[in-house]
Protein backbone atom coordinates (compact mmCIF):
# COMPACT_ATOMS: atom_id res chain seq x y z
CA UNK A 1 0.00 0.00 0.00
CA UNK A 2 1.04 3.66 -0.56
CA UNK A 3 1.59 5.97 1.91
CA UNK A 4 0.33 9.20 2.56
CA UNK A 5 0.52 11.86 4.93
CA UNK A 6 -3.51 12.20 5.03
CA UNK A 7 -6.28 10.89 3.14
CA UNK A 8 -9.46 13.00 2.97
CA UNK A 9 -12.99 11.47 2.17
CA UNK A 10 -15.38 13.09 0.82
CA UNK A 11 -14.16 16.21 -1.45
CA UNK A 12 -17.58 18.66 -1.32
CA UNK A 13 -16.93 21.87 0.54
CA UNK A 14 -14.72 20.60 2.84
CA UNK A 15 -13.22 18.22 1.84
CA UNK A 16 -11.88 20.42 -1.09
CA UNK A 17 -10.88 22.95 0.97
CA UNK A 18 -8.45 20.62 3.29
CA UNK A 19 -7.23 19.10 0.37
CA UNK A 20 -6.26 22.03 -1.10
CA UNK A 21 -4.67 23.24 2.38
CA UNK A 22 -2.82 20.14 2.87
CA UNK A 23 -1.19 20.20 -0.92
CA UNK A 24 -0.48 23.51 -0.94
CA UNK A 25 1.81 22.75 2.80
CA UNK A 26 3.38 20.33 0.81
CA UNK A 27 2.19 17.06 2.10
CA UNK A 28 1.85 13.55 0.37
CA UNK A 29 -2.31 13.43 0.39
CA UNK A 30 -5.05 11.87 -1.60
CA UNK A 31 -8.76 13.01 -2.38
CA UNK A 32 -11.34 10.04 -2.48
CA UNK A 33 -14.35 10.52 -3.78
CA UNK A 34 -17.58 8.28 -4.61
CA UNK A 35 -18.54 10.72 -7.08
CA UNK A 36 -16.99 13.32 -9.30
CA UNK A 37 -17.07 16.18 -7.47
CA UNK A 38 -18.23 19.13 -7.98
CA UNK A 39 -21.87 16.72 -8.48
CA UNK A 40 -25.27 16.97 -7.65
CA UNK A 41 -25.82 14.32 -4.94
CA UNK A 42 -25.41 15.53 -1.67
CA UNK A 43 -24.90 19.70 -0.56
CA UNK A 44 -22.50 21.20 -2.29
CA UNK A 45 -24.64 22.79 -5.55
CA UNK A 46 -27.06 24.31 -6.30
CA UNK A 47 -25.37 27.37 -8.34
CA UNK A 48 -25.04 29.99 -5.27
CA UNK A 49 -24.43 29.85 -1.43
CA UNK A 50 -25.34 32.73 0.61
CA UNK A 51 -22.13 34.24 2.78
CA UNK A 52 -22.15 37.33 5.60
CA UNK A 53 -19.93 38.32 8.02
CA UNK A 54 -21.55 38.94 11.16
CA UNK A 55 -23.32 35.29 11.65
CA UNK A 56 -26.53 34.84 13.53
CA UNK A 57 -25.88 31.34 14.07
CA UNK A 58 -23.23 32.22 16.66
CA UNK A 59 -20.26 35.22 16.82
CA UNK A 60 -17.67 32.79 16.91
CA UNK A 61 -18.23 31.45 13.40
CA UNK A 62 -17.46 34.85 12.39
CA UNK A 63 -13.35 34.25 12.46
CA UNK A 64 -14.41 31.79 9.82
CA UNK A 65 -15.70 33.55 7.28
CA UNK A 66 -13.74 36.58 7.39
CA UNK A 67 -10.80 34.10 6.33
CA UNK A 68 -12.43 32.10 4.30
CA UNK A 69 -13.30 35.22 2.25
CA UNK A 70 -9.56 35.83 2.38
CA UNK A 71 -8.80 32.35 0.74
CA UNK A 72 -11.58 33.15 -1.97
CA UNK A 73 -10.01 36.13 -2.70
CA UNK A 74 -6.25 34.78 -3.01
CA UNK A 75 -7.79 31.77 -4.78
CA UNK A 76 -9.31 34.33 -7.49
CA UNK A 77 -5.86 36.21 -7.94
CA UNK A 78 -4.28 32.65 -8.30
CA UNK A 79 -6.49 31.20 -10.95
CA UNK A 80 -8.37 34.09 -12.57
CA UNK A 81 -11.57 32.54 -12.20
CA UNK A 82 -14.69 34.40 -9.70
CA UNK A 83 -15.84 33.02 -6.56
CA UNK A 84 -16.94 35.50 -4.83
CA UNK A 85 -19.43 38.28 -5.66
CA UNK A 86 -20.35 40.90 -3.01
CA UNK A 87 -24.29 42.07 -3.33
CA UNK A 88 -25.03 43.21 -0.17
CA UNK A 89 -27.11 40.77 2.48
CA UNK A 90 -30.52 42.11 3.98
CA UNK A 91 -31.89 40.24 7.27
CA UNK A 92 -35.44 40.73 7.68
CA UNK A 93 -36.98 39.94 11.17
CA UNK A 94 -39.59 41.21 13.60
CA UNK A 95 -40.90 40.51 17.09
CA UNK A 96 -43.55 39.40 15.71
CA UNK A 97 -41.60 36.88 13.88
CA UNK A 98 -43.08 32.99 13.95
CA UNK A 99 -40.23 31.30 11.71
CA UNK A 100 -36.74 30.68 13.32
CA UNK A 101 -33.94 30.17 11.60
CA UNK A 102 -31.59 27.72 12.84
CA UNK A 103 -31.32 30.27 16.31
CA UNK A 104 -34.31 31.52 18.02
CA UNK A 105 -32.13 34.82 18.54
CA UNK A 106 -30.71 35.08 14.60
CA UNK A 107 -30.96 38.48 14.20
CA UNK A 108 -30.42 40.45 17.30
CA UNK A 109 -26.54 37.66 17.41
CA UNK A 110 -26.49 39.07 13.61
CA UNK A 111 -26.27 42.82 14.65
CA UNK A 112 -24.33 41.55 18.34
CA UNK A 113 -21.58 39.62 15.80
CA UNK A 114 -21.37 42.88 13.70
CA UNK A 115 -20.49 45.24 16.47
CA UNK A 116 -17.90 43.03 17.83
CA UNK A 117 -16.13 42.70 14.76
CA UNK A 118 -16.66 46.15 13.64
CA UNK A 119 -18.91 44.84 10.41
CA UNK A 120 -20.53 47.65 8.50
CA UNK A 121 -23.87 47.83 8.56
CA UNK A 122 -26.56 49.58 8.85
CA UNK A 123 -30.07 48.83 10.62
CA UNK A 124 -33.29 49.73 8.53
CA UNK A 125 -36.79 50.83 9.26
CA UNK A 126 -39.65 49.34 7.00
CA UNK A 127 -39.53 52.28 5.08
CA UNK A 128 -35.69 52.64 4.08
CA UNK A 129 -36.21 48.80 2.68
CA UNK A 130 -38.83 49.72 0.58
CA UNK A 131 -37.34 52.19 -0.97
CA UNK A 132 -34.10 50.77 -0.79
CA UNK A 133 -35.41 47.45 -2.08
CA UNK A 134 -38.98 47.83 -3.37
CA UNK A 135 -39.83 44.00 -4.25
CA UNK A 136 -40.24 43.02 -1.05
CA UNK A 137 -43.20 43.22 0.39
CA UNK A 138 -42.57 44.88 3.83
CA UNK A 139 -44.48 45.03 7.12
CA UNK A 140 -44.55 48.35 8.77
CA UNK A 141 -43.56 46.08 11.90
CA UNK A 142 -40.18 44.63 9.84
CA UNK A 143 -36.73 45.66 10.49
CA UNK A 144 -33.63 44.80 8.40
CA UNK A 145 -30.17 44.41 8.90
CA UNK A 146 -27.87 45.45 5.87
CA UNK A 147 -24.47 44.46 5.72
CA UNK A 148 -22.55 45.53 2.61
CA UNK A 149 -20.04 43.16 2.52
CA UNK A 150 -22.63 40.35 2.58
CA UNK A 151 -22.93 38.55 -1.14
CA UNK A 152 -22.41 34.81 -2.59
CA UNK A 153 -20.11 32.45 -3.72
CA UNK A 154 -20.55 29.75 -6.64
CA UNK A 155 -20.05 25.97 -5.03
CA UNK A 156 -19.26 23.90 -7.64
CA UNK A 157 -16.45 26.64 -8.76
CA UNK A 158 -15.19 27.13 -5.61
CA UNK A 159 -14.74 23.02 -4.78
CA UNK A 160 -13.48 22.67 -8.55
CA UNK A 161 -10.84 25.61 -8.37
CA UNK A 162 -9.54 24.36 -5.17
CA UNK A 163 -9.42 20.66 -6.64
CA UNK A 164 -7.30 21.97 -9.46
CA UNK A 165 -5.30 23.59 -7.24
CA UNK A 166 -4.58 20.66 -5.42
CA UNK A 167 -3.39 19.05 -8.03
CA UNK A 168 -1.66 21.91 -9.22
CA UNK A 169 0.58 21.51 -5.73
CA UNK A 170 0.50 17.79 -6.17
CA UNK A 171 -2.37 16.30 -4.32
CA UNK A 172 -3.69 12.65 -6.14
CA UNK A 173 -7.52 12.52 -6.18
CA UNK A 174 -10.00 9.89 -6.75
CA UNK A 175 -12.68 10.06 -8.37
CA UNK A 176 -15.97 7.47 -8.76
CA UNK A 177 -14.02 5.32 -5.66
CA UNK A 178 -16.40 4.56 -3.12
CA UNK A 179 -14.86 4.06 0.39
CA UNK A 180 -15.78 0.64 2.08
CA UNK A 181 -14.46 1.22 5.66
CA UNK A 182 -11.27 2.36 7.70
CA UNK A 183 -9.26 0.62 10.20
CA UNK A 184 -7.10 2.76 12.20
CA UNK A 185 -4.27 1.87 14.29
CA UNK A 186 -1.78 3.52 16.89
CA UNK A 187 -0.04 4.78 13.89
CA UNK A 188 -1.80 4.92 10.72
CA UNK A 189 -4.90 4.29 9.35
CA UNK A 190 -5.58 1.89 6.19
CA UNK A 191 -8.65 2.96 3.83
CA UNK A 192 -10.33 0.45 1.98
CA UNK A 193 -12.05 1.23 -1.23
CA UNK A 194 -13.83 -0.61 -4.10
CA UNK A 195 -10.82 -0.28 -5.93
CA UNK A 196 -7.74 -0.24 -3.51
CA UNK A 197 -5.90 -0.14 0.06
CA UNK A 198 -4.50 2.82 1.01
CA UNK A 199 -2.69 4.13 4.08
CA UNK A 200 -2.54 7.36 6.01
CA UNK A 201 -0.97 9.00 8.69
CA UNK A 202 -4.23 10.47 9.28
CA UNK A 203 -7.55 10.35 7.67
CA UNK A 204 -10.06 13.33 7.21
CA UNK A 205 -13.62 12.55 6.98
CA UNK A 206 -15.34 14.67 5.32
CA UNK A 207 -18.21 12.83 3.68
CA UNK A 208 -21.48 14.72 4.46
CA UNK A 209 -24.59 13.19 4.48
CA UNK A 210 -22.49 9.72 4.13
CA UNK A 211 -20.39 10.46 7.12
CA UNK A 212 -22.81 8.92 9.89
CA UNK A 213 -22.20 5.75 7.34
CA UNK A 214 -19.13 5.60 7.97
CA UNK A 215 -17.53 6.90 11.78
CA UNK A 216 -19.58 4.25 13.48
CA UNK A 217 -23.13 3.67 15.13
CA UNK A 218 -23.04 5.13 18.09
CA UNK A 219 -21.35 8.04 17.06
CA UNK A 220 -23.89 8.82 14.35
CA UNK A 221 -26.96 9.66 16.55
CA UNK A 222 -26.91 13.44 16.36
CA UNK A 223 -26.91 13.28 12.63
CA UNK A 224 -30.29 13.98 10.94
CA UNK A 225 -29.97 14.06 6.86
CA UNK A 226 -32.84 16.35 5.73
CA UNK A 227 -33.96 16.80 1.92
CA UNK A 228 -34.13 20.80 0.94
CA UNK A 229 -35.41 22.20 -2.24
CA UNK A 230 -34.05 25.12 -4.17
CA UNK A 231 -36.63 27.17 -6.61
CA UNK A 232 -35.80 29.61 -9.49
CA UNK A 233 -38.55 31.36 -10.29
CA UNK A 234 -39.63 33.87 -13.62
CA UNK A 235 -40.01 38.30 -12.79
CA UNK A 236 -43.47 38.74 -13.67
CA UNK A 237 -41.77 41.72 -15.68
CA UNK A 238 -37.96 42.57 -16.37
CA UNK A 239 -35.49 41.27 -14.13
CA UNK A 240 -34.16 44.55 -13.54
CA UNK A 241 -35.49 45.06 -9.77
CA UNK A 242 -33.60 41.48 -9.03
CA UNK A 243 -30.82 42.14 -10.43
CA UNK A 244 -27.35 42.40 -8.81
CA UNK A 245 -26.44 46.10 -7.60
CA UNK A 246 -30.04 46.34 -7.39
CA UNK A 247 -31.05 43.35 -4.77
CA UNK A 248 -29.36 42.14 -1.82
CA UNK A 249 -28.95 38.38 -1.04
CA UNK A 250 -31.59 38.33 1.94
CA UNK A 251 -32.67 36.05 5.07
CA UNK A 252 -36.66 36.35 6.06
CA UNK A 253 -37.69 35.43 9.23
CA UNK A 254 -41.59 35.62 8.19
CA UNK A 255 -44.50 36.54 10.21
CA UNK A 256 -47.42 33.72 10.51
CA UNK A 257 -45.42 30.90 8.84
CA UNK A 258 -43.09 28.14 10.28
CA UNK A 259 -39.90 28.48 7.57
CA UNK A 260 -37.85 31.75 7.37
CA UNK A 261 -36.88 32.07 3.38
CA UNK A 262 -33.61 33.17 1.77
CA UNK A 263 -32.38 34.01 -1.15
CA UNK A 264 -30.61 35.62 -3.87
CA UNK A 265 -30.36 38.16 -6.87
CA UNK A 266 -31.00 37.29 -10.12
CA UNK A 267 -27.21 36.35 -10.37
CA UNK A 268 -27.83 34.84 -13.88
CA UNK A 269 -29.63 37.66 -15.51
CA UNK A 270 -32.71 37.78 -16.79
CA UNK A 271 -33.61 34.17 -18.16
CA UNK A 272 -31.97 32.41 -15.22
CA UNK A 273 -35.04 33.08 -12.89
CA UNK A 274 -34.49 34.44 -9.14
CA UNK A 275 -33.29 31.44 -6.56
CA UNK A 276 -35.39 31.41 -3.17
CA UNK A 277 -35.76 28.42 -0.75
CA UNK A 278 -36.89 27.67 2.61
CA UNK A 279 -35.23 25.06 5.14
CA UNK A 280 -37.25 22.03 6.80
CA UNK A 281 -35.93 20.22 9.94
CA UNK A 282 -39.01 17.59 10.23
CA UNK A 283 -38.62 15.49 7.95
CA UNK A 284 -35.37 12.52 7.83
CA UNK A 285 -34.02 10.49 4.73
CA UNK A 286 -31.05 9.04 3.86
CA UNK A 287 -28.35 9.82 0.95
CA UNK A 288 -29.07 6.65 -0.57
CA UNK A 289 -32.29 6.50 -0.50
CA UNK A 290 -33.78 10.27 -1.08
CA UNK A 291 -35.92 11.20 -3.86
CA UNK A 292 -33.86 13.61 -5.69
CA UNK A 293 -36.45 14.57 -8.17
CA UNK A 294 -38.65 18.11 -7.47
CA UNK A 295 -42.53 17.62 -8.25
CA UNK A 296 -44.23 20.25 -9.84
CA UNK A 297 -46.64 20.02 -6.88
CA UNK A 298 -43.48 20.98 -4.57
CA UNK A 299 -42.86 24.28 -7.30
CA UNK A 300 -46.34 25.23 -7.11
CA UNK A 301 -46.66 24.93 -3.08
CA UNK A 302 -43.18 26.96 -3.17
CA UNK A 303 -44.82 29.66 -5.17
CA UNK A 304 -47.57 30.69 -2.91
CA UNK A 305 -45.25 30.61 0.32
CA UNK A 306 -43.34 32.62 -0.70
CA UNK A 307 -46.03 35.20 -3.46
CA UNK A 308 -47.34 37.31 -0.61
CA UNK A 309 -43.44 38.21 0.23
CA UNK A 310 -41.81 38.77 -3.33
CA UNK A 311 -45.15 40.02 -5.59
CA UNK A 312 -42.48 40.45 -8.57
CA UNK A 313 -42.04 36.91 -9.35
CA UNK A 314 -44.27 34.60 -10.99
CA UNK A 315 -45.45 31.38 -10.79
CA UNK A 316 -43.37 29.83 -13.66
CA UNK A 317 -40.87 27.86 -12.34
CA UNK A 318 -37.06 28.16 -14.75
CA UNK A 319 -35.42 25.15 -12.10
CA UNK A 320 -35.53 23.46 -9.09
CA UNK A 321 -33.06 21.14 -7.47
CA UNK A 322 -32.84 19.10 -4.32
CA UNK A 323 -30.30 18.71 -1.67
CA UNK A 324 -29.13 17.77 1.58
CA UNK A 325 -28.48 18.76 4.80
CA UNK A 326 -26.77 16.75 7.34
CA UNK A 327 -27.81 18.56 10.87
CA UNK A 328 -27.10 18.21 14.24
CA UNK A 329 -29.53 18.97 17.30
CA UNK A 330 -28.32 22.25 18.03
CA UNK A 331 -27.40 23.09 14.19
CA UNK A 332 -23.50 23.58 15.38
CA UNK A 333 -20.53 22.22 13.49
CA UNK A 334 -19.09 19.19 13.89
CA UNK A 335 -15.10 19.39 13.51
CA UNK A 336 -13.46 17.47 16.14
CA UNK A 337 -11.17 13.60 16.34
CA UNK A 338 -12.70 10.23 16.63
CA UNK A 339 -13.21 10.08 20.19
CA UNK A 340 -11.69 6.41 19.57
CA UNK A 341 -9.28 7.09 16.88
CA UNK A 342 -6.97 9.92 17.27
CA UNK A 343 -5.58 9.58 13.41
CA UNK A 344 -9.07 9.96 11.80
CA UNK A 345 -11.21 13.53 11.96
CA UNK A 346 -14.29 13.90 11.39
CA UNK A 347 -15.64 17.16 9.86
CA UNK A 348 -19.09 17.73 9.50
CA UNK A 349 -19.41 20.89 9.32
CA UNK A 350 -22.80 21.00 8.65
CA UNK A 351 -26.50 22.08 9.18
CA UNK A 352 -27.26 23.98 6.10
CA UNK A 353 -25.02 26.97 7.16
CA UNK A 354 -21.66 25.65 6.31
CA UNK A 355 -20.23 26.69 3.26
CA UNK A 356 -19.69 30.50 3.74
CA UNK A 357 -16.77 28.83 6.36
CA UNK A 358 -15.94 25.86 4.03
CA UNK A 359 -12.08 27.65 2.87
CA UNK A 360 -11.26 28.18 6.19
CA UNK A 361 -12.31 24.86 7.59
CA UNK A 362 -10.52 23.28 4.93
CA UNK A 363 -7.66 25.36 6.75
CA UNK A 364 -8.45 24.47 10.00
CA UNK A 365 -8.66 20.38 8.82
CA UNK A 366 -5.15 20.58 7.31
CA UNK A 367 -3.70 22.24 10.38
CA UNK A 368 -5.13 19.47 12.76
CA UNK A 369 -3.59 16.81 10.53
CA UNK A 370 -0.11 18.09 10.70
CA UNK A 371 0.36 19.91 13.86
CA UNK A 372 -2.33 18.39 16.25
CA UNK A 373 -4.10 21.64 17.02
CA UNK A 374 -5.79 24.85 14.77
CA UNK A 375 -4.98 28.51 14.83
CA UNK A 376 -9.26 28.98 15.14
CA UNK A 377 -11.43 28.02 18.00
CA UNK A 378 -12.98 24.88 17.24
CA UNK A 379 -14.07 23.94 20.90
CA UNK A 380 -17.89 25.23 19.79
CA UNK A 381 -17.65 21.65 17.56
CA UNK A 382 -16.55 18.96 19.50
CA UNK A 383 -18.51 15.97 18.86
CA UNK A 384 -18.36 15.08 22.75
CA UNK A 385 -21.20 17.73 22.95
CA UNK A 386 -23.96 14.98 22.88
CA UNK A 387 -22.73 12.32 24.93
């Protein structure tokens, strides 16, 4: 078998990231893969992911993001291609508010994260977003929370760039090679795949909505994989309003319903519809065995959720996709070692708000490999949380 100085699983957000991190410090790694990543199957697409500064779901993600920007960033001046595109985020709450978003508190720890790390921002009346933002349909009740720096980044670009630069620096990857099992010893840790044996100093797991699959029964109990749907739906008129420059990414904690929405300009211009979703924590499947397909039924139930909030769009949906989220009771991170197994870490860093932090976690992941510790404060994300 051939040696290397870590073996990551899973390449999505993640795992791409720390495989990048790990070739670029010069170590002997390899990628494995089941699929060929960037792909459709499990979280990491989907065209755009939402990313802000000052988090809601806790202030000490915000170290995160703030580098991971930074990686984007040199990653774009390496490779010349765009990651990153700054719109402008909006968060739209109330106290009359009925849907939570992964905190019951998401908006006031927004605006508490922003002062603390001197985020720019402003605070908005109902007025100043309507005429700041006239298509959606405010409450005089509503507040907002604008932070300039706020925008998105595109997935499958971002985990493809940082593949290619992993090779670039000498990383081996794997595609279509489904991982069997691991058996780790005092020293090393030997992979099993479909196709091979492989061993590692240390192995990164980093498989997402497989990883409960695969880091042992009773250590997968606080991991619920949930389907999501993404919609893209037609302007009733020109795309103009949606457009980028002239609307924000946004995150709508709604009055009378259960779901907060989100979403995002038109970042594809004017045929490529506007992208809005919702996030549902009820209902459990599996990777293998979700239906990945989106009923029209689902579109059309989509449509008049979210009608009464965004008037401009119609009911003709341009796409819709479905993915997964792998989520943990209190919708923290996982990033911590096997609590038997001191060569293999698990990284799940998860519950539908990860990949705004993926390039620094990928960070993060390499610097546990080779040194044992990380420069950020991962103690929020130990998995010994739930025993």
């Amino acid at each position: 078998m051939e040696r290397y100085d870590a073996v990551v699983l899973g390449l999505g957000a993640m795992g791409s990231a720390a495989l990048y991190q790990l070739a670029k410090r010069g170590r002997k790694v390899l990628g494995l893969d089941q699929f060929s990543p960037p792909h459709v199957l499990g979280s990491s697409h989907g065209d755009t992911r939402i990313t802000r500064l000052a988090i809601g779901e806790g202030e000490h993600y915000t170290p995160l993001v703030m580098r991971s920007h930074e990686i984007w960033r040199e990653i774009e001046r390496e490779t010349g291609i765009s990651l990153l595109t700054v719109t402008g985020g909006l968060v739209i709450s109330s106290r009359a508010k009925t849907s939570v978003l992964n905190m019951q508190d998401f908006f006031a720890t927004t605006v508490a994260a922003a002062k603390t790390y001197r985020i720019a921002h402003d605070i908005l009346d109902a007025n100043a977003i309507r005429r700041r933002f006239p298509p959606f349909n405010i409450r005089d009740d509503e507040i907002g929370y604008y932070e300039s720096e706020a925008g998105f980044v595109r997935p499958e670009t971002c985990i493809q760039g940082q593949l290619n630069l992993a090779k670039k620096y000498g990383a081996a990857i794997h595609s279509n090679e489904k991982v069997l099992g691991f058996e780790p010893s005092r020293a090393s840790v030997i992979i099993s795949t479909v196709k091979d044996k492989y061993l590692a100093n240390r192995l990164i797991v980093s498989a997402g909505a497989w990883l409960p699959q695969l880091i042992g029964e009773s250590y997968a109990k606080p991991f619920a994989v949930r389907r999501q749907t993404l919609f893209w739906f037609a302007p009733k008129g020109s795309a103009a309003p949606f457009l980028p420059g002239n609307f924000p990414i946004y995150i709508w904690e709604l009055q009378g319903r259960k779901q907060a929405i989100y979403g995002f300009p038109a970042v594809d211009g004017e045929s490529g519809g506007v992208k809005v979703a919702t996030q549902q924590y009820e209902t459990t499947t599996t990777p293998d065995t979700v239906d990945r397909r989106v009923l029209d039924l689902e579109a059309a139930a989509m449509y008049d959720y979210i009608a009464p909030y965004l008037p401009g769009l119609s009911s003709t949906c341009v796409k819709a996709v479905a993915c997964l989220y792998t989520v943990t009771p209190d919708a923290e991170f996982v990033i911590d070692v096997h609590p038997e197994f001191p060569n293999v870490i698990i990284a799940s860093p998860c519950s539908g708000h990860g990949f705004k932090h993926s390039a620094a976690i990928g960070e993060a992941l390499a610097e546990l490999a080779i040194d044992g510790r990380s420069r950020f404060d991962l103690s929020a994300f130990s998995l010994s949380r739930f025993s």
